[in-house]
N, C-alpha and C. Protein backbone atom coordinates (compact mmCIF):
# COMPACT_ATOMS: atom_id res chain seq x y z
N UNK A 1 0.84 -1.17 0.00
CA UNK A 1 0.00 0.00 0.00
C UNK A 1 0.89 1.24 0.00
N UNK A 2 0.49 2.55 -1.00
CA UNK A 2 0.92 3.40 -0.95
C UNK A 2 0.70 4.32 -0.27
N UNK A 3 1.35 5.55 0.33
CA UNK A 3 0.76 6.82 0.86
C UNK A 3 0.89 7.50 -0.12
N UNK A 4 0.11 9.30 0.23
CA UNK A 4 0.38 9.76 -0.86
C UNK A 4 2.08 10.68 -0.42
N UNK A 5 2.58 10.20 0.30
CA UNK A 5 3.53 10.65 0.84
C UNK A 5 4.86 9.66 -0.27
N UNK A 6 4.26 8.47 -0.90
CA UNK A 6 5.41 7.96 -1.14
C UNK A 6 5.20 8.03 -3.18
N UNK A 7 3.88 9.20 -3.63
CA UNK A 7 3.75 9.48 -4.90
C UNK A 7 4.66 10.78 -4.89
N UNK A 8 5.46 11.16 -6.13
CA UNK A 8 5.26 12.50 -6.41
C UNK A 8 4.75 12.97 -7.62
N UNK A 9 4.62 14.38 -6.91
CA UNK A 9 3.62 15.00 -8.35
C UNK A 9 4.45 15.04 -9.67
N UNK A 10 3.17 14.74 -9.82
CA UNK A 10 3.48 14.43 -12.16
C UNK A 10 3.09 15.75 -12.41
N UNK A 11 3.71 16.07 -13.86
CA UNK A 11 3.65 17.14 -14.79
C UNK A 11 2.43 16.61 -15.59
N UNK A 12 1.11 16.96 -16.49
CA UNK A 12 0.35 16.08 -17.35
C UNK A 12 0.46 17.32 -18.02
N UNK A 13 0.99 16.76 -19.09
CA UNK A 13 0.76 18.20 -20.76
C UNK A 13 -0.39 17.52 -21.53
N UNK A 14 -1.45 18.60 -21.32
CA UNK A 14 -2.34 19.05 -22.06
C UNK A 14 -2.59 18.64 -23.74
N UNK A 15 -2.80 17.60 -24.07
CA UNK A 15 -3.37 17.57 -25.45
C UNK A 15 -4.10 18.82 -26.08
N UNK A 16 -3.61 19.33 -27.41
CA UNK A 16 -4.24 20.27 -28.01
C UNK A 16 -5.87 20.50 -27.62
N UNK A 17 -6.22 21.47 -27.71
CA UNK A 17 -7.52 21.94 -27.45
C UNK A 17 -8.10 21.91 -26.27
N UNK A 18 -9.85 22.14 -26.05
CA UNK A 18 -10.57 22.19 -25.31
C UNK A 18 -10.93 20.47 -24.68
N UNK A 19 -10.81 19.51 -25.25
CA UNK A 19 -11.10 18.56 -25.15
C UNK A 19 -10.22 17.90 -24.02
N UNK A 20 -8.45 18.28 -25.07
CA UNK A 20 -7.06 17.77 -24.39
C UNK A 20 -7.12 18.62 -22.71
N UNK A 21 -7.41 20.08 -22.68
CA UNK A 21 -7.44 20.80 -21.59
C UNK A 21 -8.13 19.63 -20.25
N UNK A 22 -9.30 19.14 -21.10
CA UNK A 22 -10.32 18.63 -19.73
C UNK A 22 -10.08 17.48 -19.38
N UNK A 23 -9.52 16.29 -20.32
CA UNK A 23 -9.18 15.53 -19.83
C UNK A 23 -7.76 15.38 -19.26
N UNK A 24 -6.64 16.45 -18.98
CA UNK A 24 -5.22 16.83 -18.26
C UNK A 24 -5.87 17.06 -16.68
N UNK A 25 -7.09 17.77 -17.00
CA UNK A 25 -7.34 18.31 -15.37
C UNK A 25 -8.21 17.60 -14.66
N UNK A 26 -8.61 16.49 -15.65
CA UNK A 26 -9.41 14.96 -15.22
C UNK A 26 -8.37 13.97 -14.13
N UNK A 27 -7.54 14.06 -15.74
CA UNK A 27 -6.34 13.00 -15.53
C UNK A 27 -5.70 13.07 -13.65
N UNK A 28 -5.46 14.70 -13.48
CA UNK A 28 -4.38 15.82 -12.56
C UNK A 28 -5.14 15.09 -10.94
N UNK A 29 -3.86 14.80 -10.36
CA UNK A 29 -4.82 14.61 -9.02
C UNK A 29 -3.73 16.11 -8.10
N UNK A 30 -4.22 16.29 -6.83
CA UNK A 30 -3.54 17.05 -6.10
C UNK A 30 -1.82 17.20 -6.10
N UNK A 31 -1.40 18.23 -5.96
CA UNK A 31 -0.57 18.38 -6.17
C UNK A 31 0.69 18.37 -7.18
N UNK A 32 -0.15 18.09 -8.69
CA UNK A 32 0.25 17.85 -10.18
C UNK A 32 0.15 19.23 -10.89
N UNK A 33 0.76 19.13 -12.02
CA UNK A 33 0.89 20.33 -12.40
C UNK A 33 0.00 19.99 -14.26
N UNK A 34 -0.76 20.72 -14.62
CA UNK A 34 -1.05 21.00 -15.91
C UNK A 34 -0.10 21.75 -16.85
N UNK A 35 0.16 21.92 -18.05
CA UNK A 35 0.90 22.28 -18.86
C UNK A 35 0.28 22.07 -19.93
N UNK A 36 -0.28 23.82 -20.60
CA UNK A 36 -0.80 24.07 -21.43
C UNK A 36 0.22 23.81 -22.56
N UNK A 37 0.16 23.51 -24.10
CA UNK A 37 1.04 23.56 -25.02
C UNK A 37 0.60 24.56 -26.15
N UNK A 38 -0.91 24.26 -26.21
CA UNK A 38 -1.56 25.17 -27.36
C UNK A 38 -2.51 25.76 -26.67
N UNK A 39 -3.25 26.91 -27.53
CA UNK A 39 -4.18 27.82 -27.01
C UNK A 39 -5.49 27.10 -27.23
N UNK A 40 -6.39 27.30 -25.78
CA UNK A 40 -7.81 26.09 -25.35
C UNK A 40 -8.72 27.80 -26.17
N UNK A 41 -9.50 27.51 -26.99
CA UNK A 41 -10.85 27.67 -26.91
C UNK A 41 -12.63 27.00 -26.37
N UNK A 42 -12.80 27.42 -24.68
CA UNK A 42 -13.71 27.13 -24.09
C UNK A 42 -15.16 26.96 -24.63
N UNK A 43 -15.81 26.11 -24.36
CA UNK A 43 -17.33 26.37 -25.02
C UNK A 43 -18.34 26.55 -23.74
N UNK A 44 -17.73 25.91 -22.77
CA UNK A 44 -18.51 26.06 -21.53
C UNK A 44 -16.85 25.83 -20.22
N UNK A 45 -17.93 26.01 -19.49
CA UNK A 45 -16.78 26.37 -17.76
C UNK A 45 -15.92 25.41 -17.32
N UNK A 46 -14.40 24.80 -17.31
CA UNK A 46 -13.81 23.84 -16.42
C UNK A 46 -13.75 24.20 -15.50
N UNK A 47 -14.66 22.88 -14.41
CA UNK A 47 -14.71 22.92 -12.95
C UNK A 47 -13.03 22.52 -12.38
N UNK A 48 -12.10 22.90 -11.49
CA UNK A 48 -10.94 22.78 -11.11
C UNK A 48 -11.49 22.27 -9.35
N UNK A 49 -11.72 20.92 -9.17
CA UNK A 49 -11.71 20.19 -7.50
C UNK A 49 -10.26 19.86 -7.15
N UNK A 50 -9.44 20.24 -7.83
CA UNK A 50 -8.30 19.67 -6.91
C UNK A 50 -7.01 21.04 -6.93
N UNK A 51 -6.17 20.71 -5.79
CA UNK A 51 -5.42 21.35 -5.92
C UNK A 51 -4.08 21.45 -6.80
N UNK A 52 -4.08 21.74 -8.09
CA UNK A 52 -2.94 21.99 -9.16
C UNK A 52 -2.75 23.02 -9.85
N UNK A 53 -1.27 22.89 -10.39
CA UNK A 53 -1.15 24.01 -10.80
C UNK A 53 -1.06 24.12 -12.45
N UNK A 54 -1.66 25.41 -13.41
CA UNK A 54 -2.16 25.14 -14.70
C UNK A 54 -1.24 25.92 -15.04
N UNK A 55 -0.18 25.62 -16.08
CA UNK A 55 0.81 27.00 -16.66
C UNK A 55 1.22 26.33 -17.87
N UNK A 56 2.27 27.11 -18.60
CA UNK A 56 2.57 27.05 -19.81
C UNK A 56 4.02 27.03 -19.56
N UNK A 57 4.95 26.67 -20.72
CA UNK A 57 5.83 27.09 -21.00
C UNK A 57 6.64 28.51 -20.86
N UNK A 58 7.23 28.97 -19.95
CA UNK A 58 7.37 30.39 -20.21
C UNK A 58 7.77 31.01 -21.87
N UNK A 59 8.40 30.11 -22.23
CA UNK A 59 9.28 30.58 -23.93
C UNK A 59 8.12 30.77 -24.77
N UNK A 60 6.90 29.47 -24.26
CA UNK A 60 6.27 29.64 -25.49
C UNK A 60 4.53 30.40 -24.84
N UNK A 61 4.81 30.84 -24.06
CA UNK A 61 3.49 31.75 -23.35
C UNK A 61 2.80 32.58 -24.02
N UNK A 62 3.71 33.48 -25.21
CA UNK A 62 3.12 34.08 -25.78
C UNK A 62 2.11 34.27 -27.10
N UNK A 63 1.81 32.54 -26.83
CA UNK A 63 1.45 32.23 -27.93
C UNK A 63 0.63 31.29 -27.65
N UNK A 64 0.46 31.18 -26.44
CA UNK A 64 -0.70 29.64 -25.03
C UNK A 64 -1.53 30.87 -25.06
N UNK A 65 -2.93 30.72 -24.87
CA UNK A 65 -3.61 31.39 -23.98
C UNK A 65 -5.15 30.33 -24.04
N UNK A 66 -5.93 30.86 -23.07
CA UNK A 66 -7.54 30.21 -22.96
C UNK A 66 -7.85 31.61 -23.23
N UNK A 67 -8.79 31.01 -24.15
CA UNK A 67 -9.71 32.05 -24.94
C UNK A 67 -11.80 31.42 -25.00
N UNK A 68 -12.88 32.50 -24.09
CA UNK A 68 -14.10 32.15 -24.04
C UNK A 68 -14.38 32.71 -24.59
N UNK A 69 -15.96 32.49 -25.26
CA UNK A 69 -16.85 33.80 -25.56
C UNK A 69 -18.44 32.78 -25.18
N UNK A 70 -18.97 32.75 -23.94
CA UNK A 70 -19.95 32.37 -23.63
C UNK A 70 -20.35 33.12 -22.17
N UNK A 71 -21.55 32.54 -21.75
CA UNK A 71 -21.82 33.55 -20.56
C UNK A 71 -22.07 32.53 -19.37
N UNK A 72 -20.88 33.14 -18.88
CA UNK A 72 -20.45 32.06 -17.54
C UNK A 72 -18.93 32.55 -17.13
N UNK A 73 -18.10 31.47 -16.18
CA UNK A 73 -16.84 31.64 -16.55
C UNK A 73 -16.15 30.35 -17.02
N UNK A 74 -14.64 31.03 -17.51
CA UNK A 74 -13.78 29.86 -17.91
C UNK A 74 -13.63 28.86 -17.02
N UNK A 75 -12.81 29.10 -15.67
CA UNK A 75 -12.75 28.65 -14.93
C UNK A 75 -13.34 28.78 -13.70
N UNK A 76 -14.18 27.48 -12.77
CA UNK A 76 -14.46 27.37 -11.46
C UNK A 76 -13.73 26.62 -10.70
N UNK A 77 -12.91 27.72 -9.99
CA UNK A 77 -11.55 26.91 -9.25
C UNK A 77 -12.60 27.02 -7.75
N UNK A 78 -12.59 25.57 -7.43
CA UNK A 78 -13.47 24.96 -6.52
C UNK A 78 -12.09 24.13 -5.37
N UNK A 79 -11.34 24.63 -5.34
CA UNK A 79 -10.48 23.90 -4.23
C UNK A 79 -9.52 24.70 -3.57
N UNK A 80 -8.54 25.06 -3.05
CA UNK A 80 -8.04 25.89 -2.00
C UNK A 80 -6.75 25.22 -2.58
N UNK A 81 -5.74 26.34 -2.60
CA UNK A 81 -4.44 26.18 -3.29
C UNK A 81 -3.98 26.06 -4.84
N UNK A 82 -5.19 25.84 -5.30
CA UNK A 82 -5.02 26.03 -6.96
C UNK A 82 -4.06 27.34 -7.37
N UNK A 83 -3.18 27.31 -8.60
CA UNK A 83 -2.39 27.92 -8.83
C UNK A 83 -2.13 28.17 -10.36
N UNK A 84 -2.75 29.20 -10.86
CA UNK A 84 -2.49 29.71 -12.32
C UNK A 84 -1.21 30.22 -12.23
N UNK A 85 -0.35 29.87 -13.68
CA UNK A 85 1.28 30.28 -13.86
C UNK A 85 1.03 30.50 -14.86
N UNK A 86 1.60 31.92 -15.36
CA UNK A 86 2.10 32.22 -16.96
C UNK A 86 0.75 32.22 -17.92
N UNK A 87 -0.20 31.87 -17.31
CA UNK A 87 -1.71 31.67 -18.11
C UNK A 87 -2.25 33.41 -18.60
N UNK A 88 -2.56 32.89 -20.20
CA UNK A 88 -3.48 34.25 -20.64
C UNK A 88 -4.35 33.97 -20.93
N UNK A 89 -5.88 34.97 -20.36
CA UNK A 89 -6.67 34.29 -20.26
C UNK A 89 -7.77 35.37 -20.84
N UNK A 90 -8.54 35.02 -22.10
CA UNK A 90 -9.47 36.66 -22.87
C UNK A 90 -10.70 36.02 -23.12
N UNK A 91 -11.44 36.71 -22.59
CA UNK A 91 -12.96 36.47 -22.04
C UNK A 91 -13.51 37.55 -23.60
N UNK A 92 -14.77 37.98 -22.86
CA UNK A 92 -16.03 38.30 -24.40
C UNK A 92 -16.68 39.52 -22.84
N UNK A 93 -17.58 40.30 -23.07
CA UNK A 93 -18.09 41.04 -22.01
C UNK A 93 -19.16 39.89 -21.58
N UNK A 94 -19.51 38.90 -21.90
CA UNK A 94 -20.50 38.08 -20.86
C UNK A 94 -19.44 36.96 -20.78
N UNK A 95 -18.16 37.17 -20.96
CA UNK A 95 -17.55 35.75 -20.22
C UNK A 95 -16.63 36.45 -19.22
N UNK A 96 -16.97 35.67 -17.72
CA UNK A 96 -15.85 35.77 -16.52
C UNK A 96 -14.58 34.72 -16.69
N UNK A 97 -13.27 35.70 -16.59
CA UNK A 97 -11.88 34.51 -15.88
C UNK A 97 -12.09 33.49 -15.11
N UNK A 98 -12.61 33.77 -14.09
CA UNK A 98 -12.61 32.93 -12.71
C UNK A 98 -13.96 32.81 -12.48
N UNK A 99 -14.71 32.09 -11.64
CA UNK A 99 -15.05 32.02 -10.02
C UNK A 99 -14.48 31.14 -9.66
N UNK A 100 -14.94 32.00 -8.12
CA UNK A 100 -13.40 31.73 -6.48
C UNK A 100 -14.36 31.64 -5.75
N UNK A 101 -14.84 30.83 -5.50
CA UNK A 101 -15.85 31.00 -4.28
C UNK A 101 -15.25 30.54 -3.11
N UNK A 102 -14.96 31.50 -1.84
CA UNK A 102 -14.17 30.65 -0.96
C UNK A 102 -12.94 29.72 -0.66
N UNK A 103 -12.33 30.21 -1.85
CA UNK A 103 -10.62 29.37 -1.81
C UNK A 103 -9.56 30.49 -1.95
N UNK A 104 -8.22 29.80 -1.77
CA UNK A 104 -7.16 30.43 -1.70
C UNK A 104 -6.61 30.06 -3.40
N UNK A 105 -6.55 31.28 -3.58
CA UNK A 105 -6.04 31.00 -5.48
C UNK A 105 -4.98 32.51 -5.56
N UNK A 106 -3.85 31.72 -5.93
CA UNK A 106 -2.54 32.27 -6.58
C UNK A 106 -2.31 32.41 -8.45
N UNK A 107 -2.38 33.43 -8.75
CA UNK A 107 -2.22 33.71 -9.79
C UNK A 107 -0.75 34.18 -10.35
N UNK A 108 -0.03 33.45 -10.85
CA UNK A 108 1.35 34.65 -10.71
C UNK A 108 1.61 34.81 -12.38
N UNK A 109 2.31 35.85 -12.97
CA UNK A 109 2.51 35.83 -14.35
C UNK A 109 1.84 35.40 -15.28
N UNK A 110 0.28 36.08 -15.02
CA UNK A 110 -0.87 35.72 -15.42
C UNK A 110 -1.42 37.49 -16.04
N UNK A 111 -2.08 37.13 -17.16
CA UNK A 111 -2.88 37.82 -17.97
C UNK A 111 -4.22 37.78 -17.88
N UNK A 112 -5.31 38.78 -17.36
CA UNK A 112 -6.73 38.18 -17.59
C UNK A 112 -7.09 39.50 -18.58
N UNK A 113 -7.73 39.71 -19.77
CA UNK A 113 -8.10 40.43 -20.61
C UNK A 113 -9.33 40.56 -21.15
N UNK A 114 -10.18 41.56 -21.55
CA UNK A 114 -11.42 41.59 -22.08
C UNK A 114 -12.64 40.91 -21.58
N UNK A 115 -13.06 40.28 -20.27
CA UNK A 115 -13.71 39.56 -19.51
C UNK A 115 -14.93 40.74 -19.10
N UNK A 116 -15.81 39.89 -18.46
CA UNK A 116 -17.06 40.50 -18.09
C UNK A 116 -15.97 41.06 -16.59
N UNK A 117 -16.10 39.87 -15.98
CA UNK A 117 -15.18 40.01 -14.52
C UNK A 117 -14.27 39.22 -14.72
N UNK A 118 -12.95 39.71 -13.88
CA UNK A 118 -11.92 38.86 -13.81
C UNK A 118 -11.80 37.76 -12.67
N UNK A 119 -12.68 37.89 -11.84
CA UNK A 119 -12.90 36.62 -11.00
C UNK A 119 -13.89 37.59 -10.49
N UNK A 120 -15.09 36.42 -10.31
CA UNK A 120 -16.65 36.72 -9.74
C UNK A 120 -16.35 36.09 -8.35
N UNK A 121 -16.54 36.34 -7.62
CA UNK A 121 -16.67 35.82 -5.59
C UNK A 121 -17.75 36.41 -5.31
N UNK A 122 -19.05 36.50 -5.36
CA UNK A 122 -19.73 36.90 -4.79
C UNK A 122 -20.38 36.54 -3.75
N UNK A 123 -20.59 35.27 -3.80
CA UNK A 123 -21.30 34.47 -2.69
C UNK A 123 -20.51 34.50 -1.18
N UNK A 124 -19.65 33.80 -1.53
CA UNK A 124 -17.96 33.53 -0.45
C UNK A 124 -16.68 34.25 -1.06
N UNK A 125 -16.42 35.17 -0.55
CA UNK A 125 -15.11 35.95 -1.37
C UNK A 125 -13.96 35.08 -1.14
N UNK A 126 -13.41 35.23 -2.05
CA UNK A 126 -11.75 33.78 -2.25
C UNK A 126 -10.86 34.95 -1.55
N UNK A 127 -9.82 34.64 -1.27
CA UNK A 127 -8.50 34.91 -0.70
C UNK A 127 -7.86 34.86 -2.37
N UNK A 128 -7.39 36.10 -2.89
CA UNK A 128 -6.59 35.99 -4.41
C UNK A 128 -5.11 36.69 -4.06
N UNK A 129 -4.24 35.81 -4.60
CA UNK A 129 -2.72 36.10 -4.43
C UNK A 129 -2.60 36.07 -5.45
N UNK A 130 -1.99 37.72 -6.23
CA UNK A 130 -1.23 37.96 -7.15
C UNK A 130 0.01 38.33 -7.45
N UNK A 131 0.79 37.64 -8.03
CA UNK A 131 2.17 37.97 -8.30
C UNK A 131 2.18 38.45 -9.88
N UNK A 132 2.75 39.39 -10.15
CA UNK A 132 2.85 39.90 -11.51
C UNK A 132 1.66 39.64 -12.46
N UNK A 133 0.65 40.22 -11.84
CA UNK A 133 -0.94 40.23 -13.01
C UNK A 133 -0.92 41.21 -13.73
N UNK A 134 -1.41 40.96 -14.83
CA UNK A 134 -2.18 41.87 -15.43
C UNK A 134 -3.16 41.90 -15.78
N UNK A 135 -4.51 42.74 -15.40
CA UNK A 135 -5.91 42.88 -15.35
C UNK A 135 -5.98 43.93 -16.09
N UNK A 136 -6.52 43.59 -17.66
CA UNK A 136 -6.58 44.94 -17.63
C UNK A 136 -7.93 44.88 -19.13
N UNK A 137 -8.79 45.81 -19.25
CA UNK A 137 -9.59 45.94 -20.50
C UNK A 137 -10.81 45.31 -20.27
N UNK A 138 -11.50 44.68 -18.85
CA UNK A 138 -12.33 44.21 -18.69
C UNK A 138 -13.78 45.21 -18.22
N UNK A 139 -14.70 44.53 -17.91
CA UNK A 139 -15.87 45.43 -17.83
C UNK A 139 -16.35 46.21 -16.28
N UNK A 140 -15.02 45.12 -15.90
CA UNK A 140 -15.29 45.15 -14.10
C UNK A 140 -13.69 44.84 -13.52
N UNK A 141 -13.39 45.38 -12.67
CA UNK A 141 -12.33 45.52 -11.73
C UNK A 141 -12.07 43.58 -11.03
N UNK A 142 -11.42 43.96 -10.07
CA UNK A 142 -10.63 42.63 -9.75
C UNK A 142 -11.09 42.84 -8.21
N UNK A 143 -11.28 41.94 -7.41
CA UNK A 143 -11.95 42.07 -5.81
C UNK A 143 -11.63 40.75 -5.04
N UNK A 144 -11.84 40.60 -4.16
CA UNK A 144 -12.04 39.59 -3.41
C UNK A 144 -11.45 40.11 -1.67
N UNK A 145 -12.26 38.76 -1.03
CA UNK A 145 -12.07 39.05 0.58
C UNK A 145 -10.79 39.76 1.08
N UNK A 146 -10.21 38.92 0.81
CA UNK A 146 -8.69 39.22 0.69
C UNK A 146 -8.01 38.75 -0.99
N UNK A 147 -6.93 40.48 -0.86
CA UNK A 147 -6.44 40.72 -1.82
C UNK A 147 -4.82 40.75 -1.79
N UNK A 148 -3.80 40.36 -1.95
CA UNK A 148 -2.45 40.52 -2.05
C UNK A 148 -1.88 40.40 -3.23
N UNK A 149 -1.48 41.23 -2.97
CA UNK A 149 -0.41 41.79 -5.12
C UNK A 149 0.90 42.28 -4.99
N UNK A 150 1.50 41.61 -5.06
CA UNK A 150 3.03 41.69 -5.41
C UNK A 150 3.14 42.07 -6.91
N UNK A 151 4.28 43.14 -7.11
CA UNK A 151 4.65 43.64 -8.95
C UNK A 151 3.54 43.04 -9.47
N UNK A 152 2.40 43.83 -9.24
CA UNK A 152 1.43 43.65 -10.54
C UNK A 152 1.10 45.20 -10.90
């Protein structure tokens, strides 16, 4: 019998698209990391229950991004410690970045652009840690319970 003390976390790269995206963060158990390769166009919301972290390549970042245009959000990060890296992320005015309902979510060297909201908390405000964001061109500002921003 294993603990999870005697696994370590796996890297799972992302198969092209929206499809490859959902089944990486299917695949992803706690403490694994996602790795975007190509840019996801969303049709509806990935729910995020576990704690991992979703990033890209830094070299090739500028050329990764999740891209919505529906009315909802991209992502519902539903677990405490989840961690966006290097992610760009361009919404439509009825599509949200995030909801955070009640978790601790780190964003660092992250882009959120053209979104309705850049993370919705309304119900339970999340705890959002930003390291080097950029928020910017959306319809609505950036909020939550607690807020910490380092060089953004």
């Amino acid at each position: 019998m294993f603990s999870s003390m005697d696994t370590a976390a796996a890297t799972i790269i992302a198969r092209p698209g929206e499809r490859g995206f959902r089944a990486a963060i299917t695949a992803a158990q706690d403490g694994d990391t996602v790795t975007l390769t190509n840019q996801v166009q969303l049709q509806s919301t990935v729910a995020i229950h576990k704690q991992i972290t979703i990033t890209v390549d830094p070299v090739e970042a500028w050329r990764i991004w999740i891209e919505a245009r529906f009315d909802g959000a991209m992502l519902d990060l539903l677990a405490n410690g989840v961690v966006l890296e290097g992610l760009r992320m361009a919404g439509s005015p009825q599509t949200d970045a995030l909801r955070a309902e009640g978790v601790t979510v780190t964003l660092r060297d992250c882009i959120i652009a053209n979104c309705r909201l850049p993370v919705v908390s309304s119900v339970q405000a999340a705890c959002l840690r930003l390291e080097r964001v950029t928020v910017s061109n959306n319809e609505q500002g950036i909020y939550g319970q607690s807020l910490e921003a380092k060089d953004c």
